[in-house]
Protein backbone atom coordinates (compact mmCIF):
# COMPACT_ATOMS: atom_id res chain seq x y z
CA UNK A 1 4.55 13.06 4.80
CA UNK A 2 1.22 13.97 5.54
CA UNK A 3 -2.04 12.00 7.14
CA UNK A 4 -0.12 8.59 7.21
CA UNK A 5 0.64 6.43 10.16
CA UNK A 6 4.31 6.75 11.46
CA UNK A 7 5.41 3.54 12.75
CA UNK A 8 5.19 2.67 16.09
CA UNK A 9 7.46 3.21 18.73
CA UNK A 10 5.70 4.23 22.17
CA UNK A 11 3.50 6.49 21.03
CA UNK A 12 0.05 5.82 18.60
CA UNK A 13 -0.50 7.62 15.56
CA UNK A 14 -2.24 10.61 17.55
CA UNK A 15 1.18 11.06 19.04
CA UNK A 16 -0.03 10.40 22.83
CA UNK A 17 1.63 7.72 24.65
CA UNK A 18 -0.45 4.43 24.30
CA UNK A 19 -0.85 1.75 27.41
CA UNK A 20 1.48 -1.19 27.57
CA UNK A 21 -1.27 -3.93 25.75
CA UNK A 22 -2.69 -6.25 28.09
CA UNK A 23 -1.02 -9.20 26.39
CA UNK A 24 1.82 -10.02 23.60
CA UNK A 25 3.75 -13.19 23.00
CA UNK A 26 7.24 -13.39 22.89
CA UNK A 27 6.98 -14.71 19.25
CA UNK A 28 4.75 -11.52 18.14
CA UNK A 29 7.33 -9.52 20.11
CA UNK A 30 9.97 -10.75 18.12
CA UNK A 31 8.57 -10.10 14.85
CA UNK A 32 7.40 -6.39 15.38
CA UNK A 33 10.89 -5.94 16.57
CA UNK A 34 11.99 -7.17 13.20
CA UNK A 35 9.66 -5.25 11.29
CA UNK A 36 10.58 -1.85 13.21
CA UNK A 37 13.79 -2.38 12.24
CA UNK A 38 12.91 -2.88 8.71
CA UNK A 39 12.18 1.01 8.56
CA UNK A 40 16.14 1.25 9.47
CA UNK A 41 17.76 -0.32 6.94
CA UNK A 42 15.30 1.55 4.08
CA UNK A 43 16.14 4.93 5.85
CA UNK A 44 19.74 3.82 4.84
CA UNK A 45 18.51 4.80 1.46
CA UNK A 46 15.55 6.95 1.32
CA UNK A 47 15.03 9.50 3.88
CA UNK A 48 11.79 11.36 4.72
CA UNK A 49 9.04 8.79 3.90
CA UNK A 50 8.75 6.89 7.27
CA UNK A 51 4.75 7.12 6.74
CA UNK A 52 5.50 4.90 3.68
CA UNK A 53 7.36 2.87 4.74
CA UNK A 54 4.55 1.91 7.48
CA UNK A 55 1.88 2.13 4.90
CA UNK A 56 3.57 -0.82 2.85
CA UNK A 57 4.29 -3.03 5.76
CA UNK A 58 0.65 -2.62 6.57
CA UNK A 59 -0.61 -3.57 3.17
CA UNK A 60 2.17 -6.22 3.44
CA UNK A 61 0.41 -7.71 6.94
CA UNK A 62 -3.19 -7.35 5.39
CA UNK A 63 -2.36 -9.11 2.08
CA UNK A 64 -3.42 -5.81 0.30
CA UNK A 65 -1.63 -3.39 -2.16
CA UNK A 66 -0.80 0.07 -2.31
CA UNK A 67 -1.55 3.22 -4.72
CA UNK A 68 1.76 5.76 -4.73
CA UNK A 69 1.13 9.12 -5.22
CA UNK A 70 3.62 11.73 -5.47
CA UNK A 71 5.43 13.98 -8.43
CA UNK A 72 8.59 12.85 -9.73
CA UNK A 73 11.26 11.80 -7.84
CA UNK A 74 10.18 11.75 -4.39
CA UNK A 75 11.99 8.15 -4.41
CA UNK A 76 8.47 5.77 -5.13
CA UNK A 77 10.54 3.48 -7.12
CA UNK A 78 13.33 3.56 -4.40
CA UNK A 79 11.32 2.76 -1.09
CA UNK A 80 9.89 -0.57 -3.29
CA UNK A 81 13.34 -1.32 -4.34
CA UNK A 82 14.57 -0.67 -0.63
CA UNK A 83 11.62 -2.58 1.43
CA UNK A 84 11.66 -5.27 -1.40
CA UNK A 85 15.75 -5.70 -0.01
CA UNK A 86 15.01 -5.40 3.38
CA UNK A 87 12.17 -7.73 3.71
CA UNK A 88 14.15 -10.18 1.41
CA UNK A 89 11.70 -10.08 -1.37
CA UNK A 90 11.68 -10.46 -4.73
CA UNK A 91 10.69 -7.47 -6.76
CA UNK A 92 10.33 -7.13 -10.66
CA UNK A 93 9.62 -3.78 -12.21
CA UNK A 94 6.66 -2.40 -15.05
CA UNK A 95 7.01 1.11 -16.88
CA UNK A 96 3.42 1.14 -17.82
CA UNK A 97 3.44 2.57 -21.86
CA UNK A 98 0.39 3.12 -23.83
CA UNK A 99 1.48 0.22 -25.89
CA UNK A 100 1.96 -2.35 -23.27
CA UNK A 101 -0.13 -5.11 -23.96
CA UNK A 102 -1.84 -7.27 -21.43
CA UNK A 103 0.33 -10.51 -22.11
CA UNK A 104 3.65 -8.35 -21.38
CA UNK A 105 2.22 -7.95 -17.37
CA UNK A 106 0.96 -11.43 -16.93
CA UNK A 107 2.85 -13.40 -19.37
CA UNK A 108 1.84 -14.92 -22.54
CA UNK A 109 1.78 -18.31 -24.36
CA UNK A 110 5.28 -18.74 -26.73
CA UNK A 111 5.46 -21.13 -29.66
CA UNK A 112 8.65 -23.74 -28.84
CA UNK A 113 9.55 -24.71 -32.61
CA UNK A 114 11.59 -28.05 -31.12
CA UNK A 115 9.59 -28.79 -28.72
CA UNK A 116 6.51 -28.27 -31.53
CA UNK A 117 4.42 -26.85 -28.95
CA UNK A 118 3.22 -23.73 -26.91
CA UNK A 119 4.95 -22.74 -23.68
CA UNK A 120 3.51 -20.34 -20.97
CA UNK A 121 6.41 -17.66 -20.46
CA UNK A 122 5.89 -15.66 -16.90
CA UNK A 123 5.19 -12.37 -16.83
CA UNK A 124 7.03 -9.80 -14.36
CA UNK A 125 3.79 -9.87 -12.30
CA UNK A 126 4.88 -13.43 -10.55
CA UNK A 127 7.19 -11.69 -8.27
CA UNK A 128 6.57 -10.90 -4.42
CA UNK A 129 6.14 -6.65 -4.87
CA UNK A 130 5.03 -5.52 -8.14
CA UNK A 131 6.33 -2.08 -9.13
CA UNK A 132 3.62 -0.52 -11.70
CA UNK A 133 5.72 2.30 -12.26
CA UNK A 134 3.00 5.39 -13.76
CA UNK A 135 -0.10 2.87 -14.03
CA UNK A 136 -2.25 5.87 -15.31
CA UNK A 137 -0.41 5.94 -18.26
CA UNK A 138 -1.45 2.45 -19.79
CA UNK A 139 -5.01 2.10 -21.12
CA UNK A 140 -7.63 0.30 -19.11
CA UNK A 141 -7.19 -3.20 -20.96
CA UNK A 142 -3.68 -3.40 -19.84
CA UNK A 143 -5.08 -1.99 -16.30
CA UNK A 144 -7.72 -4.57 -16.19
CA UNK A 145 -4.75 -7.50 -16.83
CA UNK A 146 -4.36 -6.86 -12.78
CA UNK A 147 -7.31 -7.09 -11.88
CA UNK A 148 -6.93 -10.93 -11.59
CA UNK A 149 -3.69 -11.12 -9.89
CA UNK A 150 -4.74 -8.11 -7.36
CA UNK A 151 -7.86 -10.10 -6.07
CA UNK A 152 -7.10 -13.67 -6.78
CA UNK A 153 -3.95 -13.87 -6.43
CA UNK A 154 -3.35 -15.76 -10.05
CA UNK A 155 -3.05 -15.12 -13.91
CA UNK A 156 -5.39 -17.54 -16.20
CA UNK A 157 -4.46 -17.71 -19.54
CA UNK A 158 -5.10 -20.44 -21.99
CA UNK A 159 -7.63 -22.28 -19.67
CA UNK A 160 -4.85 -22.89 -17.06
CA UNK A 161 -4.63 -21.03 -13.96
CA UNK A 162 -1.23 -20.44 -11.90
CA UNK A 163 -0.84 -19.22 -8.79
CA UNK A 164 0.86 -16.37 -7.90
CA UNK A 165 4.00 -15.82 -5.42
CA UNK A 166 3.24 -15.60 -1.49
CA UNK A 167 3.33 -12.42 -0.30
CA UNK A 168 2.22 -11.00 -3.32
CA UNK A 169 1.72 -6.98 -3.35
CA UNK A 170 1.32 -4.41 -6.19
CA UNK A 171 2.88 -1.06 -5.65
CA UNK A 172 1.80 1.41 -7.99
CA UNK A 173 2.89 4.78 -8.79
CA UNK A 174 0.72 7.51 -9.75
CA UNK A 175 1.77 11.66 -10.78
CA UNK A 176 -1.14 13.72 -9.22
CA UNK A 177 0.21 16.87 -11.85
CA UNK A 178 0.82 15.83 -15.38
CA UNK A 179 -2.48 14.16 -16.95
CA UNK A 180 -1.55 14.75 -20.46
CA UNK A 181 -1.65 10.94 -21.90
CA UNK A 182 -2.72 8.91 -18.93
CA UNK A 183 -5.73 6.94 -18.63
CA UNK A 184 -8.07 7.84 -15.65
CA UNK A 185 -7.83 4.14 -13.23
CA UNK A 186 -11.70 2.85 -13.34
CA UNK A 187 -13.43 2.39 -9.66
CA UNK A 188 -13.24 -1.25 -9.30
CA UNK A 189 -9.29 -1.01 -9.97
CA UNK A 190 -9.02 1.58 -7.50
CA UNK A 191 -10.74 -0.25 -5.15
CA UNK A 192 -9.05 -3.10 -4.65
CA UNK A 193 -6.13 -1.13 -3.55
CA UNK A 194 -6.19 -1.25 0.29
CA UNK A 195 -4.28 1.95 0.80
CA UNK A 196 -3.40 5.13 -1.02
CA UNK A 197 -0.34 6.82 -0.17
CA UNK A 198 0.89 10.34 -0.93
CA UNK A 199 4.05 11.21 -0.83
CA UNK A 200 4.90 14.77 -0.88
CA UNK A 201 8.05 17.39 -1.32
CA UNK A 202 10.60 16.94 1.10
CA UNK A 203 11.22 19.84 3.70
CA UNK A 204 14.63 21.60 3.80
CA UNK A 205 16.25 20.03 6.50
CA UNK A 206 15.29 16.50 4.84
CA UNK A 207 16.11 17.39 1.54
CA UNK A 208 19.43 18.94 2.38
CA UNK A 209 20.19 15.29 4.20
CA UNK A 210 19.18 13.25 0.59
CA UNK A 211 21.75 16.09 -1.16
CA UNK A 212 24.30 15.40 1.47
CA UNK A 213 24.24 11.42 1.31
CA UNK A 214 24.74 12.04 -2.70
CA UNK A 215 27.73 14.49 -2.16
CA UNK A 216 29.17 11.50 -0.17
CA UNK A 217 28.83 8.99 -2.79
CA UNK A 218 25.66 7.64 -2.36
CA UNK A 219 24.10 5.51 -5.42
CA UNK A 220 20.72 4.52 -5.49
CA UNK A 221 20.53 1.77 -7.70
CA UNK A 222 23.12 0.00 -5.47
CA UNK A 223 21.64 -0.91 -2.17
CA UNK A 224 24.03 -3.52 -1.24
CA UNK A 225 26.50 -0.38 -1.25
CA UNK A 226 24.14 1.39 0.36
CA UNK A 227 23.95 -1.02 3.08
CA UNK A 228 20.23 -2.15 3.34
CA UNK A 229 19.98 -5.66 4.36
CA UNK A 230 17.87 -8.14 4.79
CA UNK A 231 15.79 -8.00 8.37
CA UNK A 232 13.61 -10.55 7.55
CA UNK A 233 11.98 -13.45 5.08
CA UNK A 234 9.08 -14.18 3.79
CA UNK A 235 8.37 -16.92 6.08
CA UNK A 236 8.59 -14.45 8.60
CA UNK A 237 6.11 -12.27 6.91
CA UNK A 238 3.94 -14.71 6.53
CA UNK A 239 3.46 -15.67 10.35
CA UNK A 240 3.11 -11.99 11.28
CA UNK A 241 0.34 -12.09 8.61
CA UNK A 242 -1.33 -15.08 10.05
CA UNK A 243 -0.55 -13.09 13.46
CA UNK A 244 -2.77 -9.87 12.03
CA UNK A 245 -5.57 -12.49 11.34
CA UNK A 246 -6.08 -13.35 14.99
CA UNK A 247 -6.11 -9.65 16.39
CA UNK A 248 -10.32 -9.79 17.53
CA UNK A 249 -12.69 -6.42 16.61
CA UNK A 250 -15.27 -6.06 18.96
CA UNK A 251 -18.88 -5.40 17.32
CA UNK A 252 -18.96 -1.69 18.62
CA UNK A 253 -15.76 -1.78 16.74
CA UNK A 254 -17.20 -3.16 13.50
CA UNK A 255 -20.18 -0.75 13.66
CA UNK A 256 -18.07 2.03 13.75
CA UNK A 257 -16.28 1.55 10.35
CA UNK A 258 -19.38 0.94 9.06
CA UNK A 259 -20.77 4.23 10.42
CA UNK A 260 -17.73 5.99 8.71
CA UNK A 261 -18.33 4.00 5.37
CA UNK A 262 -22.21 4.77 5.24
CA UNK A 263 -21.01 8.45 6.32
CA UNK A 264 -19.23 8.74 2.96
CA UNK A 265 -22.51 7.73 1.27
CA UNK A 266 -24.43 9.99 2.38
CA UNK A 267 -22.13 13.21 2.24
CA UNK A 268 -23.42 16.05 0.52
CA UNK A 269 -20.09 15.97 -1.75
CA UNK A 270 -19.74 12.94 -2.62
CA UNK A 271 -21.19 11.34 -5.89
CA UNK A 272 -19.74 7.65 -4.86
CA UNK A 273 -18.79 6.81 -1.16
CA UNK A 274 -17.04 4.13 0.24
CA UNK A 275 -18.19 0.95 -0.77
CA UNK A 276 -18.69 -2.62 1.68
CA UNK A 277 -15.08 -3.55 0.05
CA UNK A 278 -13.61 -0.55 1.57
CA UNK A 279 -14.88 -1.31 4.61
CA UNK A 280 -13.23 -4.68 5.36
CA UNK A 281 -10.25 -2.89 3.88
CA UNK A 282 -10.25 -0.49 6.45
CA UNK A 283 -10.70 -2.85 9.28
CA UNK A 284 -7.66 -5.23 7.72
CA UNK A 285 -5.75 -1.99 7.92
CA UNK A 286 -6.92 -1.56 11.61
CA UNK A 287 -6.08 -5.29 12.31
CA UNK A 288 -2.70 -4.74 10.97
CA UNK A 289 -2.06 -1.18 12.73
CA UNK A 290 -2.99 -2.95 15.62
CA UNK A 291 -1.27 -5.82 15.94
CA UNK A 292 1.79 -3.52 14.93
CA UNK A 293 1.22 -1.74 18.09
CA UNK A 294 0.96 -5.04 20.13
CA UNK A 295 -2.81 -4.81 20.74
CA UNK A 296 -4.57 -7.96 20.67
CA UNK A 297 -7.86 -6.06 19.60
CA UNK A 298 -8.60 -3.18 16.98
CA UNK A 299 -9.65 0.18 19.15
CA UNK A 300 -11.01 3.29 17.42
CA UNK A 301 -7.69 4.90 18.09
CA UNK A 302 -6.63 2.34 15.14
CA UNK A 303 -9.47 2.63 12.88
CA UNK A 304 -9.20 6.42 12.63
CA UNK A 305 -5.30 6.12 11.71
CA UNK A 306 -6.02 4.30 8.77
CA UNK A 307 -9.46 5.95 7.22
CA UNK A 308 -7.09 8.86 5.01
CA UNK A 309 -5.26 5.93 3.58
CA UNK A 310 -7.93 3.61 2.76
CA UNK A 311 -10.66 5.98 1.77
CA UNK A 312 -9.10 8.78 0.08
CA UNK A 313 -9.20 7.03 -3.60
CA UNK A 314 -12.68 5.20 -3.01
CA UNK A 315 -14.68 8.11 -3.24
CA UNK A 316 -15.65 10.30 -6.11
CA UNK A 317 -16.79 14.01 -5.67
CA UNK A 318 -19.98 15.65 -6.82
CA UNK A 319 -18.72 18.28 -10.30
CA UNK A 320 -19.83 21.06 -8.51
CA UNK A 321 -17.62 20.08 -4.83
CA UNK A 322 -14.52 19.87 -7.27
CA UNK A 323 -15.22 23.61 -8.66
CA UNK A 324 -15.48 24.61 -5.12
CA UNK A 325 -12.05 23.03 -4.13
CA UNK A 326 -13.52 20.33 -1.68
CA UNK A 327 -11.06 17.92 -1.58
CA UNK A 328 -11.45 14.43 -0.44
CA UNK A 329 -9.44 14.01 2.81
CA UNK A 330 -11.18 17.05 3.88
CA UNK A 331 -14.53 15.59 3.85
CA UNK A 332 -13.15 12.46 5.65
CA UNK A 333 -11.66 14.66 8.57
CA UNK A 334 -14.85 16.07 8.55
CA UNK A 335 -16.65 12.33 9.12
CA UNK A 336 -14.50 11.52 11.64
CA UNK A 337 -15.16 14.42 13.45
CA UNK A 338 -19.24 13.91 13.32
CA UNK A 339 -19.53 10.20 13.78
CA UNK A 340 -20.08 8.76 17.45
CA UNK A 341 -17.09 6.97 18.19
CA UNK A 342 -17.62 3.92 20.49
CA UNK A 343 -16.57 4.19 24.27
């Protein structure tokens, strides 16, 4: 794993040791503590992908969702099932099909003969974590039947509108390679995905340890067997969320995302940069990676762990930038290279 935060133990994402934070409350304490161990019980069943693991937790705390990138069977579908177990959560899962309709995401109205009436039937979407197994493969009206539930948290249909499940988070999965019969997500989809994580090839060593867990009888579509269990509820989840709220940015703070935001704009690359949604994205991804690190305030240090994750899929390359190989992440390593970071 590549360009993603590794959760925090005592060092920040840089990989220098980071000051003990000025304050944290015993409650706070207790709930990072929780959520570190979280990344325990999914390494019971998917090894390699700490990065992710983070990634999700912080769209979890910022009440945002996550793109998963990554070439067949790099265990996407896995680390949801396994973070869905160990945060207690409920989890319902989509294969996204060129003939999926939007009614079989959301739910549609059924026609009760006895009852002489229609009935609204749920949808797998009312769930906690939302696997959209291979979204690119659906066309954009079935797409566009998230768009609701991803940024209002709710599914109309038939003039009535019903809340969604709290937490609520859609995790889907993406194969960078094979393009042959997918459907190319449009810009406002993509962008109201907070993060975008990549998930690549396993080295040896790792991949030799997934082969040797399977030698010794391990089954991945039994985690009880596996032994992941719960850490944590959603209660829980929901006052470290609240928690993530109150961490404070500082206005030399908030200028400096939107230096990095406007620097995207204005890129000689880039065709469309990173717009104002993508920049209180990135700071709810600061405010999370913060608060995960027991700072009561967002410092650069935080910001620039999360601008990969948050920008990479907001921003579309010139024609002639793709011919030339510029790829995205290098342009934002680039940005955070030229832009004045605040003292």
């Amino acid at each position: 794993m590549t360009d993603q935060p590794q959760f925090p133990t005592s060092a920040q994402p840089g990989g220098q040791a980071e000051p003990t934070p000025a304050s944290a409350g015993a409650a706070g304490d207790q709930l990072r503590q929780s959520l570190a161990r979280v990344r325990a019980e999914v390494g019971k069943a998917v090894v390699g992908q700490d990065g992710a693991v983070t990634g999700l937790i912080i769209a979890l705390l910022a009440r945002g969702h996550v793109l998963l990138e990554g070439v067949p069977g790099v265990a996407k579908t896995l680390l949801v099932r396994s973070i869905s177990q160990a945060l207690s959560l409920d989890t319902k899962r989509v294969q996204f099909t060129p003939d999926l309709m939007p009614g079989d995401v959301t739910g549609s109205l059924i026609y009760d003969a006895k009852a002489g009436e229609f009935s609204f039937r749920q949808g797998p979407v009312f769930t906690n974590i939302l696997l959209a197994d291979e979204i690119n493969r659906t066309p954009p009206k079935t797409q566009s039947a998230l768009l609701e539930a991803m940024e209002e948290r709710q599914v109309s249909a038939d003039g009535v509108t019903r809340k969604l499940p709290d937490p609520f988070l859609v995790a889907a999965t993406q194969n960078p390679i094979e393009y042959e019969g997918t459907y190319t997500l449009p810009e406002a989809q993509l962008d109201r995905f907070l993060l975008k994580l990549v998930l690549d090839l396993p080295e040896r060593d790792t991949e030799v340890s997934v082969l040797t867990r399977h030698a010794n009888g391990f089954n991945p579509r039994d985690l009880v067997a596996a032994g992941v269990t719960p850490v944590l509820g959603p209660v829980e989840l929901r006052q470290a969320q609240d928690a993530v709220t109150a961490v404070q940015a500082s206005p030399d703070v908030l200028a400096y995302i939107v230096d990095l935001a406007r620097a995207t704009r204005q890129s000689p690359s880039v065709k469309l940069g990173v717009s104002p949604r993508g920049s209180t994205a990135l700071l709810a991804a600061a405010k999370a990676w913060a608060w995960l690190n027991g700072y009561p305030g967002v410092t650069p240090d935080h910001v620039q762990a999360m601008v990969l994750p948050v920008m990479r899929h907001r921003i579309q390359l010139r024609p002639e930038a793709e011919l030339e190989g510029v790829s995205v992440d290098a342009i934002l390593r680039s940005i955070l290279t030229q832009v004045r970071v605040p003292l």
